[in-house]
C-alpha atoms as a PDB file:
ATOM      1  CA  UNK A   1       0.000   0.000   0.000  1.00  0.00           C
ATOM      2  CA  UNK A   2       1.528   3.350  -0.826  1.00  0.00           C
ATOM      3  CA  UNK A   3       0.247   6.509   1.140  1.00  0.00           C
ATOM      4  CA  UNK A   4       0.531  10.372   0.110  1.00  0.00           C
ATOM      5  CA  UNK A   5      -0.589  12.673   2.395  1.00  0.00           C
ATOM      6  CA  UNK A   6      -2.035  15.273  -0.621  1.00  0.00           C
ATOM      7  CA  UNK A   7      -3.396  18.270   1.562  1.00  0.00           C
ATOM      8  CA  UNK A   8      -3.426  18.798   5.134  1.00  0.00           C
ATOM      9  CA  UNK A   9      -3.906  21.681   7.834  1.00  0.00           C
ATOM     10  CA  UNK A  10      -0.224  20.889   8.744  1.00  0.00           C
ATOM     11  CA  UNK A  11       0.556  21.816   5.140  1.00  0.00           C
ATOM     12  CA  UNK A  12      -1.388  25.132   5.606  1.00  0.00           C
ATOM     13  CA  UNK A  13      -4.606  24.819   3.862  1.00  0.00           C
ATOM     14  CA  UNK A  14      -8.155  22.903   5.849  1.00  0.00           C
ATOM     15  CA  UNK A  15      -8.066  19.807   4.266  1.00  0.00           C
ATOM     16  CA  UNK A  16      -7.015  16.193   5.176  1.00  0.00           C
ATOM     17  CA  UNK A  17      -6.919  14.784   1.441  1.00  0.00           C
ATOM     18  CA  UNK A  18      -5.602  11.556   1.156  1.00  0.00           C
ATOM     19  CA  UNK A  19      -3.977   9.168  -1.487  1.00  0.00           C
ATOM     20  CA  UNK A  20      -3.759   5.676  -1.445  1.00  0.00           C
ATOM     21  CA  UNK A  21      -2.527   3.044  -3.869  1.00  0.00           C
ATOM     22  CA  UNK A  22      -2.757  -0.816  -3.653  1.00  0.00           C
ATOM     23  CA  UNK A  23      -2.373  -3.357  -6.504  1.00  0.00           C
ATOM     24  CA  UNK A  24      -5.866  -2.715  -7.661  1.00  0.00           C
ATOM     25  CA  UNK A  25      -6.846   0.518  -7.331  1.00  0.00           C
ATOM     26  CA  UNK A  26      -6.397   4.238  -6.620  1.00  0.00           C
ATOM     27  CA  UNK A  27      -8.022   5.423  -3.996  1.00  0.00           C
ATOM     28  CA  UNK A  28      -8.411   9.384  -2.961  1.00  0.00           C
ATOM     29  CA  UNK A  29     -10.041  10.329   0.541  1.00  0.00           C
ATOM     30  CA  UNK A  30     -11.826  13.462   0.635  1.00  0.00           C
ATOM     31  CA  UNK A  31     -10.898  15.733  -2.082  1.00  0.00           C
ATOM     32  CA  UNK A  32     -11.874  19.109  -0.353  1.00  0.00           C
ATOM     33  CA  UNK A  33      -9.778  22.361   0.396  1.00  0.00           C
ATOM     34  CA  UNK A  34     -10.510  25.479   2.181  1.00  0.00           C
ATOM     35  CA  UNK A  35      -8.206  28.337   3.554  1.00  0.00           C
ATOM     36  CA  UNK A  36      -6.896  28.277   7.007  1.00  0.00           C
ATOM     37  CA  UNK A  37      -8.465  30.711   9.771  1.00  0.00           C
ATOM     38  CA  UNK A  38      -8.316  33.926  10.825  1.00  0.00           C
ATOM     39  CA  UNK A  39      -5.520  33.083  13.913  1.00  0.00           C
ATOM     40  CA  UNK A  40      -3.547  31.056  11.417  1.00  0.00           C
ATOM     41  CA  UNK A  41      -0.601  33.294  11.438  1.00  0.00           C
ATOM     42  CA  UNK A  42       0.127  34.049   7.512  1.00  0.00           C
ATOM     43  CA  UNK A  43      -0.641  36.736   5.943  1.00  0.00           C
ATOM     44  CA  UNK A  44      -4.025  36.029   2.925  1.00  0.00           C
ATOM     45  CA  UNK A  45      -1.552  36.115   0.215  1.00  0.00           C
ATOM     46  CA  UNK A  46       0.554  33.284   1.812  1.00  0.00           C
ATOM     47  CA  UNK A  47      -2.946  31.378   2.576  1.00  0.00           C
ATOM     48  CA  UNK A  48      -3.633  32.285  -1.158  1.00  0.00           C
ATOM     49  CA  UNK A  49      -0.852  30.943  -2.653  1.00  0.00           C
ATOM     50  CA  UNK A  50      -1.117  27.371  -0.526  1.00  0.00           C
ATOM     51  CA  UNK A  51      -4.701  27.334  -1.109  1.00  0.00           C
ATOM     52  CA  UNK A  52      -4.075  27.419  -5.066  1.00  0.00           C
ATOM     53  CA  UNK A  53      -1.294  25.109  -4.915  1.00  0.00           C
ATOM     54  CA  UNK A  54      -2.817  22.501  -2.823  1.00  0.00           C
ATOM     55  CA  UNK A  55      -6.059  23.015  -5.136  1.00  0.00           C
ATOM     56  CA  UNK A  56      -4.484  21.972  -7.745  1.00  0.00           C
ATOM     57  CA  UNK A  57      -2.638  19.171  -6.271  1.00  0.00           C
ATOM     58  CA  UNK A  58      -5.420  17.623  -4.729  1.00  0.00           C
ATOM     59  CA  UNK A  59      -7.113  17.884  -8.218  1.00  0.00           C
ATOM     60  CA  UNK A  60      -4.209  16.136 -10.377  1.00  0.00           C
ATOM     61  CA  UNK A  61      -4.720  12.886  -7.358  1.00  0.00           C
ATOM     62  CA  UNK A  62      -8.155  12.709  -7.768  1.00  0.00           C
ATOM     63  CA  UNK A  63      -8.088  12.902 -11.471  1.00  0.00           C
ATOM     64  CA  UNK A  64      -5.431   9.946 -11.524  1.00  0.00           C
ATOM     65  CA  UNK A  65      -7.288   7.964  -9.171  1.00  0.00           C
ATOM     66  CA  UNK A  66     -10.543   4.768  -9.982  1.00  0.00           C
ATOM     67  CA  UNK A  67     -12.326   5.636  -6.490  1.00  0.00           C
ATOM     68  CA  UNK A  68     -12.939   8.740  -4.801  1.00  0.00           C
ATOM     69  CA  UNK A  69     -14.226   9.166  -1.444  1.00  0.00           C
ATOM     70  CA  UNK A  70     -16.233  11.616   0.159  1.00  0.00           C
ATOM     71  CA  UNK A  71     -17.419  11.514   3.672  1.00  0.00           C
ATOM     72  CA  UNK A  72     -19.024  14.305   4.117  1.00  0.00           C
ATOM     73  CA  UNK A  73     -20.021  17.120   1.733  1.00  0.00           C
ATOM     74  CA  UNK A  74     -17.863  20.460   3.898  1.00  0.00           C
ATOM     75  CA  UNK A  75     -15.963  22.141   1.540  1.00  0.00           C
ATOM     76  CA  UNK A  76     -12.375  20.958   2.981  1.00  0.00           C
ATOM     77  CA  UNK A  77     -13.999  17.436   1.815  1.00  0.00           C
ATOM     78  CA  UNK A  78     -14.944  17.774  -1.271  1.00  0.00           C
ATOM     79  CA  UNK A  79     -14.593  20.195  -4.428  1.00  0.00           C
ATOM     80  CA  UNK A  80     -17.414  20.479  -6.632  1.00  0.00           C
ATOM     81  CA  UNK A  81     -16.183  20.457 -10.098  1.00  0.00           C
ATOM     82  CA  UNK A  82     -17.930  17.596 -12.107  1.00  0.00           C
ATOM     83  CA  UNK A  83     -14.724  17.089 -14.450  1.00  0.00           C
ATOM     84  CA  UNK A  84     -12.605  15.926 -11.516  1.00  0.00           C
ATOM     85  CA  UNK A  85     -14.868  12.365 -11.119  1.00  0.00           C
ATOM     86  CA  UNK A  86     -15.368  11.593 -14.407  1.00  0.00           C
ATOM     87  CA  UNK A  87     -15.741   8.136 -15.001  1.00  0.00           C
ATOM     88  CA  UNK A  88     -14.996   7.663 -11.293  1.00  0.00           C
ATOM     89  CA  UNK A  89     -16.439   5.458  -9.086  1.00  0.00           C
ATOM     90  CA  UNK A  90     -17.725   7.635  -6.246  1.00  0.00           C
ATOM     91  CA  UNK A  91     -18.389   6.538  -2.680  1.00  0.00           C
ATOM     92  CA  UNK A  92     -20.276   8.768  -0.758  1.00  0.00           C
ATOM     93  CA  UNK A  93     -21.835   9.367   2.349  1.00  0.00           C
ATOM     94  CA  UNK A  94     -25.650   8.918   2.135  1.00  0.00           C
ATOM     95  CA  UNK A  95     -27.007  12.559   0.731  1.00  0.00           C
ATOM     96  CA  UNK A  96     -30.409  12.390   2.433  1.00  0.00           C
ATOM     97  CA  UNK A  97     -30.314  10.133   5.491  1.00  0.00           C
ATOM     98  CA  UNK A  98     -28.543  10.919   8.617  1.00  0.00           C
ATOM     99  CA  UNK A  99     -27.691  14.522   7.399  1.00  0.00           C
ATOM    100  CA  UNK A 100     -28.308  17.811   8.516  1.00  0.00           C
ATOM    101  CA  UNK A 101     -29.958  20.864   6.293  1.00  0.00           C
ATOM    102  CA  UNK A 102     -26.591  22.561   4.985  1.00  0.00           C
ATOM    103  CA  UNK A 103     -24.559  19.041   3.984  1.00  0.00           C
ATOM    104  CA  UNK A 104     -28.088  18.191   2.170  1.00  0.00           C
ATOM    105  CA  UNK A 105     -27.559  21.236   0.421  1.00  0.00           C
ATOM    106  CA  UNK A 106     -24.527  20.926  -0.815  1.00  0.00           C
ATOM    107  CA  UNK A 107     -24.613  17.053  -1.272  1.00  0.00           C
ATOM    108  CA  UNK A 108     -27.887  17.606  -3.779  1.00  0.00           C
ATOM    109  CA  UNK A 109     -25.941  20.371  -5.415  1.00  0.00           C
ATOM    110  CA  UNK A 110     -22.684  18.338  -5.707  1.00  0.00           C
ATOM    111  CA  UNK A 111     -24.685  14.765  -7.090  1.00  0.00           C
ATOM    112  CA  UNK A 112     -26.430  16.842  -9.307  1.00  0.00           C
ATOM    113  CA  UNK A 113     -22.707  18.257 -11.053  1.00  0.00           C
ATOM    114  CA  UNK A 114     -21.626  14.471 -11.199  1.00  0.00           C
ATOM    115  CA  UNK A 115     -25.015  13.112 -12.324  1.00  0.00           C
ATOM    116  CA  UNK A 116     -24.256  10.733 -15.868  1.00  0.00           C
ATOM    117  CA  UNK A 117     -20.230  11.322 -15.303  1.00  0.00           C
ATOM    118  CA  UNK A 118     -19.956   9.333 -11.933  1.00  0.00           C
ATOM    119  CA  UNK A 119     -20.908   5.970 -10.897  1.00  0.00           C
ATOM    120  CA  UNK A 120     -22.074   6.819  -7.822  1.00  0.00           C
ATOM    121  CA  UNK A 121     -22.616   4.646  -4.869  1.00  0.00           C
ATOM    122  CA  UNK A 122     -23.682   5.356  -0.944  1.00  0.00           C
ATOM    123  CA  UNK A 123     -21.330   3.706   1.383  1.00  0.00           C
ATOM    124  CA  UNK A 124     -22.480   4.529   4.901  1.00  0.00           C
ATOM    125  CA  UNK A 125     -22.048   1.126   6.831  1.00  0.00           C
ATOM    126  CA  UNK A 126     -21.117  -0.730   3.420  1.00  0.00           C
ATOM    127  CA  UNK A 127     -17.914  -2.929   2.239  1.00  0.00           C
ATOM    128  CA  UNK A 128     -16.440  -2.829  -1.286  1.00  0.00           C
ATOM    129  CA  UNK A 129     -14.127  -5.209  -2.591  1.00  0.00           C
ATOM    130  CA  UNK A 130     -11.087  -4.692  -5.418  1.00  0.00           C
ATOM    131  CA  UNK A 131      -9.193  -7.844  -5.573  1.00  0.00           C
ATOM    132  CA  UNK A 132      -7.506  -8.207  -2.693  1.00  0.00           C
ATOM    133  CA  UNK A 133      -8.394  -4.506  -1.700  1.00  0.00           C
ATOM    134  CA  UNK A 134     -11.144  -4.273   0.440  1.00  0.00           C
ATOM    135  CA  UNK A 135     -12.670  -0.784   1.374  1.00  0.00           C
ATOM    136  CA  UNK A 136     -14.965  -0.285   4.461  1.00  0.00           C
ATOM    137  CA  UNK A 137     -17.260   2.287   5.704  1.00  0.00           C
ATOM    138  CA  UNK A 138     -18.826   3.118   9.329  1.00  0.00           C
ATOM    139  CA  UNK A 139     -22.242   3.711   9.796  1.00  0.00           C
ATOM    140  CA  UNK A 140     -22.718   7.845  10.482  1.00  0.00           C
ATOM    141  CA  UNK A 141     -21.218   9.273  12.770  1.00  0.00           C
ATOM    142  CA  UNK A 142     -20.754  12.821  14.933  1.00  0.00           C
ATOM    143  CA  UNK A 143     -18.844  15.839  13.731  1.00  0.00           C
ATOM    144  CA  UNK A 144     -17.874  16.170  17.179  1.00  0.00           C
ATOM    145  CA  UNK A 145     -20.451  16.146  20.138  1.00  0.00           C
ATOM    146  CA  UNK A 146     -23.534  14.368  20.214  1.00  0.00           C
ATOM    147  CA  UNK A 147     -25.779  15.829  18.359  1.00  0.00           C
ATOM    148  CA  UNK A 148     -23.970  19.035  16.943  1.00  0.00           C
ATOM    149  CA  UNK A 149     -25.615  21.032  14.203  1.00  0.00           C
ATOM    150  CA  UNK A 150     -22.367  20.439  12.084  1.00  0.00           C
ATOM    151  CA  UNK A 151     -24.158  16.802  11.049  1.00  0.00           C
ATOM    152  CA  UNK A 152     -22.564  13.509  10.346  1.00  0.00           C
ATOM    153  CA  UNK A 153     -19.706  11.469   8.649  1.00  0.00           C
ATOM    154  CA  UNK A 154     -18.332   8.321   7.609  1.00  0.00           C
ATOM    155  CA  UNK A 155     -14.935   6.857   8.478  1.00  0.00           C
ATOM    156  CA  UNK A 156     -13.146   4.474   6.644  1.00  0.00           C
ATOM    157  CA  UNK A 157     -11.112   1.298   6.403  1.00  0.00           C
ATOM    158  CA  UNK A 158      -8.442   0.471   3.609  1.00  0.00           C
ATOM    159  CA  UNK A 159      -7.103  -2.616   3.561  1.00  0.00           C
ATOM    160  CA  UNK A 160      -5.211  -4.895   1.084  1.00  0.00           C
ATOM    161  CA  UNK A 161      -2.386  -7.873   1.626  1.00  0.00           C
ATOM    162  CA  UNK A 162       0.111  -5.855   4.225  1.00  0.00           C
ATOM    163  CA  UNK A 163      -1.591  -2.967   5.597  1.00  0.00           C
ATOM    164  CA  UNK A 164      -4.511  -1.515   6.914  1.00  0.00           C
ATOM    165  CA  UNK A 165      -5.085   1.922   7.160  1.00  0.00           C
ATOM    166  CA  UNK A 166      -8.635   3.907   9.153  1.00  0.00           C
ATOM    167  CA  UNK A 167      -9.411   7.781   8.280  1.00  0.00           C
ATOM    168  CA  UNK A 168     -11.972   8.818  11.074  1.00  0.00           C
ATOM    169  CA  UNK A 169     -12.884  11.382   8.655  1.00  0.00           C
ATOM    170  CA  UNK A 170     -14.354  14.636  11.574  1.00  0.00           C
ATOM    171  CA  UNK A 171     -15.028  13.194  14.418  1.00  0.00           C
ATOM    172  CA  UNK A 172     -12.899  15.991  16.119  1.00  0.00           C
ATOM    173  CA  UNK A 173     -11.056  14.262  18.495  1.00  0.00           C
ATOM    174  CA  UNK A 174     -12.769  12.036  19.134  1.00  0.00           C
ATOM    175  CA  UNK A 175     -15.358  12.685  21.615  1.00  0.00           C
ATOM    176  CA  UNK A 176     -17.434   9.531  21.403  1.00  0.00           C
ATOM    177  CA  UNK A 177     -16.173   7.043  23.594  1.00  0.00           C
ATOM    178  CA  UNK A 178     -17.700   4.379  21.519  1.00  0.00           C
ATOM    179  CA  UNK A 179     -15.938   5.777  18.415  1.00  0.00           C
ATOM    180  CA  UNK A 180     -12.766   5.228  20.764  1.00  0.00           C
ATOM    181  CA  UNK A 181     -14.481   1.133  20.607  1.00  0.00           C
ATOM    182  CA  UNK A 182     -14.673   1.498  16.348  1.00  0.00           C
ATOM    183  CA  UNK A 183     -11.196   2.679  16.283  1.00  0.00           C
ATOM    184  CA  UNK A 184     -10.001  -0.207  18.466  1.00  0.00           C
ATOM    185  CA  UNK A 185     -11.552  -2.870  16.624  1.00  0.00           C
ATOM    186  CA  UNK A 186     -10.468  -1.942  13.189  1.00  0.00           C
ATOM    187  CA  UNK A 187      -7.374  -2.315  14.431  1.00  0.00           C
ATOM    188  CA  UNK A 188      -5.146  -0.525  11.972  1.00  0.00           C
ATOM    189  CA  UNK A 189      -1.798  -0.356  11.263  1.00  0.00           C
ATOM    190  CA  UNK A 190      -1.922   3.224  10.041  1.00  0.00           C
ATOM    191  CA  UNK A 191      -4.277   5.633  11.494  1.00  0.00           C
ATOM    192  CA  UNK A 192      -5.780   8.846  10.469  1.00  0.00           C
ATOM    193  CA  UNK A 193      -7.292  10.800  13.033  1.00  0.00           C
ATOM    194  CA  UNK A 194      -8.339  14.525  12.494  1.00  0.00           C
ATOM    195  CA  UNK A 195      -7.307  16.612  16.120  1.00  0.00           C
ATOM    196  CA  UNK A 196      -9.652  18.600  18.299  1.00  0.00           C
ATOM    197  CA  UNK A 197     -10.207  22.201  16.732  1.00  0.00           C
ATOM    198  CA  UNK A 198      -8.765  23.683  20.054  1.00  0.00           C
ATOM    199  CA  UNK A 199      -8.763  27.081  17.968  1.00  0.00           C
ATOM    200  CA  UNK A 200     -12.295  27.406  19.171  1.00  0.00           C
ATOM    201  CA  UNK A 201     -11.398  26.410  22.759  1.00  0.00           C
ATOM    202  CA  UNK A 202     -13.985  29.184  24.839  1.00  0.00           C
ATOM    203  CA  UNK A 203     -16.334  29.919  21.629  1.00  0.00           C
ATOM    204  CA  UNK A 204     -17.334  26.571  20.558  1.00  0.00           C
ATOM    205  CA  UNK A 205     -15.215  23.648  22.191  1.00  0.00           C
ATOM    206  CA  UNK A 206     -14.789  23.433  26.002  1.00  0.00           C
ATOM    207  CA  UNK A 207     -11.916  22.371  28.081  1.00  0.00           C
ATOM    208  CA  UNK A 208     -14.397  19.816  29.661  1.00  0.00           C
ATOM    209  CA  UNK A 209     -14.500  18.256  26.285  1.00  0.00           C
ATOM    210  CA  UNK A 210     -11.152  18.827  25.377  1.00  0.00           C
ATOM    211  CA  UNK A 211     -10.056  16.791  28.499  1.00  0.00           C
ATOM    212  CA  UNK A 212     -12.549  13.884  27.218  1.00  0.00           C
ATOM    213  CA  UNK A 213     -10.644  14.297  23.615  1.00  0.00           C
ATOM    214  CA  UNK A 214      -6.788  13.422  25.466  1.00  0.00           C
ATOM    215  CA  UNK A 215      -8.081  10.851  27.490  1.00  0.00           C
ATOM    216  CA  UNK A 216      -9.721   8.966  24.545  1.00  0.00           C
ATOM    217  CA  UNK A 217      -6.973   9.781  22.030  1.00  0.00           C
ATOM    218  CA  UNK A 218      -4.496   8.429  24.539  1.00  0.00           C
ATOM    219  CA  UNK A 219      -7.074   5.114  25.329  1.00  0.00           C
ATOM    220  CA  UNK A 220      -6.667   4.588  21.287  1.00  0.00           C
ATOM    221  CA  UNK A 221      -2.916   5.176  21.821  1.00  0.00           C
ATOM    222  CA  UNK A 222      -2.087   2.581  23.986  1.00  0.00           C
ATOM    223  CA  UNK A 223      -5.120  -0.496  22.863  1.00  0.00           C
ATOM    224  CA  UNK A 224      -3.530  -0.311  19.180  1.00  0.00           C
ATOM    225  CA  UNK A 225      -0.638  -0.659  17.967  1.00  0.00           C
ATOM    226  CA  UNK A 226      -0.323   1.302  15.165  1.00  0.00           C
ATOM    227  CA  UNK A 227       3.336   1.823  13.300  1.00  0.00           C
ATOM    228  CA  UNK A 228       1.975   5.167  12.154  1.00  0.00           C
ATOM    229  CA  UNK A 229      -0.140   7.884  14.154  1.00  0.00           C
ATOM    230  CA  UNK A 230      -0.749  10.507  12.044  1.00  0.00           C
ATOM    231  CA  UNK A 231      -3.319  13.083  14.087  1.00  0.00           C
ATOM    232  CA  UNK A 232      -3.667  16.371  12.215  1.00  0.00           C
ATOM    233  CA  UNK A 233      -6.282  18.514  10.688  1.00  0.00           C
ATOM    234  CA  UNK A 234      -8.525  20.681  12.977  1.00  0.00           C
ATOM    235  CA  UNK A 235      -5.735  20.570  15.319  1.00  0.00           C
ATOM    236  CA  UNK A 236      -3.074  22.148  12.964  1.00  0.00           C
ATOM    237  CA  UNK A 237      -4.945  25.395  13.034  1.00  0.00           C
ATOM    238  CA  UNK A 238      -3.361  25.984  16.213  1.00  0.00           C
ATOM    239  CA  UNK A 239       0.036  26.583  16.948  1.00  0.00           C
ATOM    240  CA  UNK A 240       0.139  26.063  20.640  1.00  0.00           C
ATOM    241  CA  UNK A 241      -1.299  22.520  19.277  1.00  0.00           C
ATOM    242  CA  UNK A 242       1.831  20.442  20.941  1.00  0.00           C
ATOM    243  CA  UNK A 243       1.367  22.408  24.513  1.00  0.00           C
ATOM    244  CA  UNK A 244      -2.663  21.002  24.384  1.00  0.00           C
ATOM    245  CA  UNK A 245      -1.995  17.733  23.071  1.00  0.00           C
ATOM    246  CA  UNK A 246       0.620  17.738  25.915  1.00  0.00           C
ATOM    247  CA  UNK A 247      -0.420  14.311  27.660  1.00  0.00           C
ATOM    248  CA  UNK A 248      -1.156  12.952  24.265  1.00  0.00           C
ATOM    249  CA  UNK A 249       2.381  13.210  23.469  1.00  0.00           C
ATOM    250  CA  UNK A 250       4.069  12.146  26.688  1.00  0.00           C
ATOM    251  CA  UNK A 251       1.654   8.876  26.522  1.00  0.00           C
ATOM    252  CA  UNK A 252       3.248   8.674  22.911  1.00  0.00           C
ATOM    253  CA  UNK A 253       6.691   8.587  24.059  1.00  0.00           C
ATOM    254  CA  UNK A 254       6.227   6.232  26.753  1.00  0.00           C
ATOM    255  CA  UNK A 255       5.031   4.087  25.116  1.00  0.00           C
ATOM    256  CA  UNK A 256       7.204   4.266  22.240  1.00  0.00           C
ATOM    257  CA  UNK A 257       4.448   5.113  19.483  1.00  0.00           C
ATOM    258  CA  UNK A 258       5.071   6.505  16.438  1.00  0.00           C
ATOM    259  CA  UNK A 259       2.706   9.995  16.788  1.00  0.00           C
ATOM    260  CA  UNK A 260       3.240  13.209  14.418  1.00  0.00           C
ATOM    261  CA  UNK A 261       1.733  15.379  11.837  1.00  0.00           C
ATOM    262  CA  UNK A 262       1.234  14.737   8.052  1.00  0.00           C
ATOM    263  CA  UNK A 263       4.218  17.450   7.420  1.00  0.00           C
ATOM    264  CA  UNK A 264       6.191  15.675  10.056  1.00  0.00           C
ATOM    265  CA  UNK A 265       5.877  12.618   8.466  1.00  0.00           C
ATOM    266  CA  UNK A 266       7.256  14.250   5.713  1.00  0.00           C
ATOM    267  CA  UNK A 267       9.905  16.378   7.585  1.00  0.00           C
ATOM    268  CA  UNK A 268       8.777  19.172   7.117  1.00  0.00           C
ATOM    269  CA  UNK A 269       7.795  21.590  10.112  1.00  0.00           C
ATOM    270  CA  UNK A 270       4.224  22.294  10.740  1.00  0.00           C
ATOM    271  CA  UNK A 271       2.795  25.564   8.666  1.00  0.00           C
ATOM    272  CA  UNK A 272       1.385  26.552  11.495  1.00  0.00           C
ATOM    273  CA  UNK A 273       4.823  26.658  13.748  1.00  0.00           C
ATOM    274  CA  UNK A 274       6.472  27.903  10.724  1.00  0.00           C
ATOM    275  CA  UNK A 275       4.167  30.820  10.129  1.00  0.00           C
ATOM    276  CA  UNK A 276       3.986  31.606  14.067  1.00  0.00           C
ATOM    277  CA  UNK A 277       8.052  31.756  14.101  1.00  0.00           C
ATOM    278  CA  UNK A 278       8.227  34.438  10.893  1.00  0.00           C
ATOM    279  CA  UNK A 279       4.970  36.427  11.999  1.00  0.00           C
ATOM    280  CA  UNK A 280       4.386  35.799  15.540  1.00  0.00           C
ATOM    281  CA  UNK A 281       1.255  35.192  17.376  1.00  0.00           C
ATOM    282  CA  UNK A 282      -2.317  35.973  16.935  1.00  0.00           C
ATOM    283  CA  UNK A 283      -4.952  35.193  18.983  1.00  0.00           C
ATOM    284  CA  UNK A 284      -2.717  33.536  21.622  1.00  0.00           C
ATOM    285  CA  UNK A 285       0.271  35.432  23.129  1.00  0.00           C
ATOM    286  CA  UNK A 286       1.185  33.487  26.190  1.00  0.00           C
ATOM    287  CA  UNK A 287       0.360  29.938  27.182  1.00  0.00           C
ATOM    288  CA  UNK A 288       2.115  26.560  28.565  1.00  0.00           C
ATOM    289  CA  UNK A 289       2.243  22.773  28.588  1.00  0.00           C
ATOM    290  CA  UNK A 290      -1.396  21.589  29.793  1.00  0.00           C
ATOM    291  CA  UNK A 291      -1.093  18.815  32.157  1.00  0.00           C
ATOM    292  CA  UNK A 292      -4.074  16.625  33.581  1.00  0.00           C
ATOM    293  CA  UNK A 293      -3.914  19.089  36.601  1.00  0.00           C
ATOM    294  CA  UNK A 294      -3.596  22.259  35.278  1.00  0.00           C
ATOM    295  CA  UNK A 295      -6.525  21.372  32.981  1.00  0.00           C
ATOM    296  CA  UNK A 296      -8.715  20.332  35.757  1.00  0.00           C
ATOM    297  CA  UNK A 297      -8.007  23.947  37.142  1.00  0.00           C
ATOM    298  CA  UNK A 298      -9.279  25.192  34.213  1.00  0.00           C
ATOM    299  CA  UNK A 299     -12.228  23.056  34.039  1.00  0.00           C
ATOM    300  CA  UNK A 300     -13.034  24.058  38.241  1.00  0.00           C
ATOM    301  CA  UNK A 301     -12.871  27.568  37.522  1.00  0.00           C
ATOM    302  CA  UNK A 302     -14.973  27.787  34.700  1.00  0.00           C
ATOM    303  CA  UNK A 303     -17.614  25.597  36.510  1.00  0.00           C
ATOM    304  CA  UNK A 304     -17.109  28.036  39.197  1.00  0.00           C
ATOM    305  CA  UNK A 305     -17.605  30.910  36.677  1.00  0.00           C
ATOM    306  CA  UNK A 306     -21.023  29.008  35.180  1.00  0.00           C
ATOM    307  CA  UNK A 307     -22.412  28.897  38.718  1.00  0.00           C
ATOM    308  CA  UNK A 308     -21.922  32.111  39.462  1.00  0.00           C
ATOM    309  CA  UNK A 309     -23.262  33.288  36.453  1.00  0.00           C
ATOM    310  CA  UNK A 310     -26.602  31.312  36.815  1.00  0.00           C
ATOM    311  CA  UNK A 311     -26.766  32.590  40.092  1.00  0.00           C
ATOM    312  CA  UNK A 312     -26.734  36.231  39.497  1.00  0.00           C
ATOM    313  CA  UNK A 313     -29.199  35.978  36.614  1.00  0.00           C
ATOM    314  CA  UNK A 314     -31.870  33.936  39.194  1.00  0.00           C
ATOM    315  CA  UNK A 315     -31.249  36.802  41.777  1.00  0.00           C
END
């Protein structure tokens, strides 16, 4: 099985576009692209630039490849231009079951660009077989917290003769514990698991939940055994990302696990360490490893906070 990692946040651009290639087939994972935040630190021309170069990467992949994935129909998932997945087969998340009203949207819009170019099949909770290349889907799952109004996605499972490789797709962390369970039991040698978006930590994500996120990305850590832990995406809008992921990465090293970004992998620094060391911070200016401790702090005092607050508006 041979593995490119086409587009990823640690690259610079949203995305977590993946290529793989096994004796039967060619296989791309969620051709999407979108540029990086607001508190990435490059300037829009630099952001411009990667996005148009990444575009266009991500398009030659999916253009050379017999099956393209989508697991969800965001934009950093999936481009809609009907010449890339021509004569394609396409396996897609289910359009109109299990959705919410903006995917629908854009899933109608996107089937109706492919309509009489792509064979197109739903693969929520489905197996497909290539030889000796077998590709499997989950049933839906979470973008992140039960029951979130970003909707659902699939993950999948490539396997062939040597290796076998999951992409959770956005689960955003994970979590689920029981997504912790599906991880566990596909038991990959190669996993692809997109990062908490700890950019958002106080707007939308909470430290409560972020501390759920460590402890189940560490569970997965040590009940696989994975020669390749590749956790990226979401995350790698963040700079401070190795300082949060803190007890992630100590478990890692314990236990002698093989845990890094996409551009790592690659050696190549992370875009978003690289951009923070030529332009310097944005949205965060000071901030330091977060242990178990100092994160239950953080969790007290905003419970603290809450109370307080619910107090004063019932007096």
């Amino acid at each position: 099985m041979k593995i490119e990692f086409v587009a990823f946040d640690s690259f610079g651009v949203k995305s977590s576009c993946t290529f793989i290639e096994t004796a039967d087939c060619k296989i791309t994972i969620d051709p999407g692209i979108a540029m990086e935040t607001d508190s990435f630190p490059l300037p829009f021309k630099e952001k411009l630039k990667l996005d148009f170069f990444y575009r266009n990467r991500i398009k030659k992949f999916c253009k050379s490849s017999d099956i393209v994935i989508v697991t969800h129909y965001h934009y950093d998932h999936h481009i809609p231009k009907a010449e890339l997945y021509k004569d394609k087969l396409l396996l897609i998340k289910d359009p109109s079951k299990n959705i919410n009203k903006s995917q629908r949207e854009r899933a109608s819009y996107f089937l109706k660009l492919v309509k009489n170019k792509a064979n197109v099949k739903i693969a929520d909770n489905k197996s497909f077989v290539f030889g000796k290349t077998r590709i499997k889907f989950s049933e839906h799952l979470w973008h992140g917290t039960l029951g979130t109004k970003l909707g659902k996605v699939i993950a999948v499972t490539v396997e062939d003769k040597k290796e076998r490789l999951f992409f959770s797709s956005d689960v955003d962390g994970p979590y689920i514990k029981n997504y912790v369970d599906l991880i566990v039991k596909a038991n990959p040698t190669i996993l692809i698991l997109d990062g908490h978006p700890t950019y958002l930590l106080g707007y939308l994500a909470s430290f409560a939940l972020l501390k759920k996120v460590l402890l189940n990305t560490i569970e997965i850590i040590r009940k696989t055994n994975c020669k390749l832990y590749i956790i990226d995406h979401h995350l790698l809008r963040d700079y401070r990302y190795r300082e949060i992921y803190y007890e992630v990465y100590k478990e890692a090293k314990k236990l002698k696990k093989k845990v890094m970004t996409a551009s790592e992998f690659l050696n190549m620094k992370p875009k978003v360490l690289e951009a923070y060391e030529r332009y310097g911070p944005t949205r965060w200016k000071r901030w330091q490893p977060l242990t178990f401790e100092l994160l239950d702090k953080m969790i007290n005092k905003a419970r603290k906070a809450g109370k307080k607050k619910v107090k004063k508006q019932r007096s």
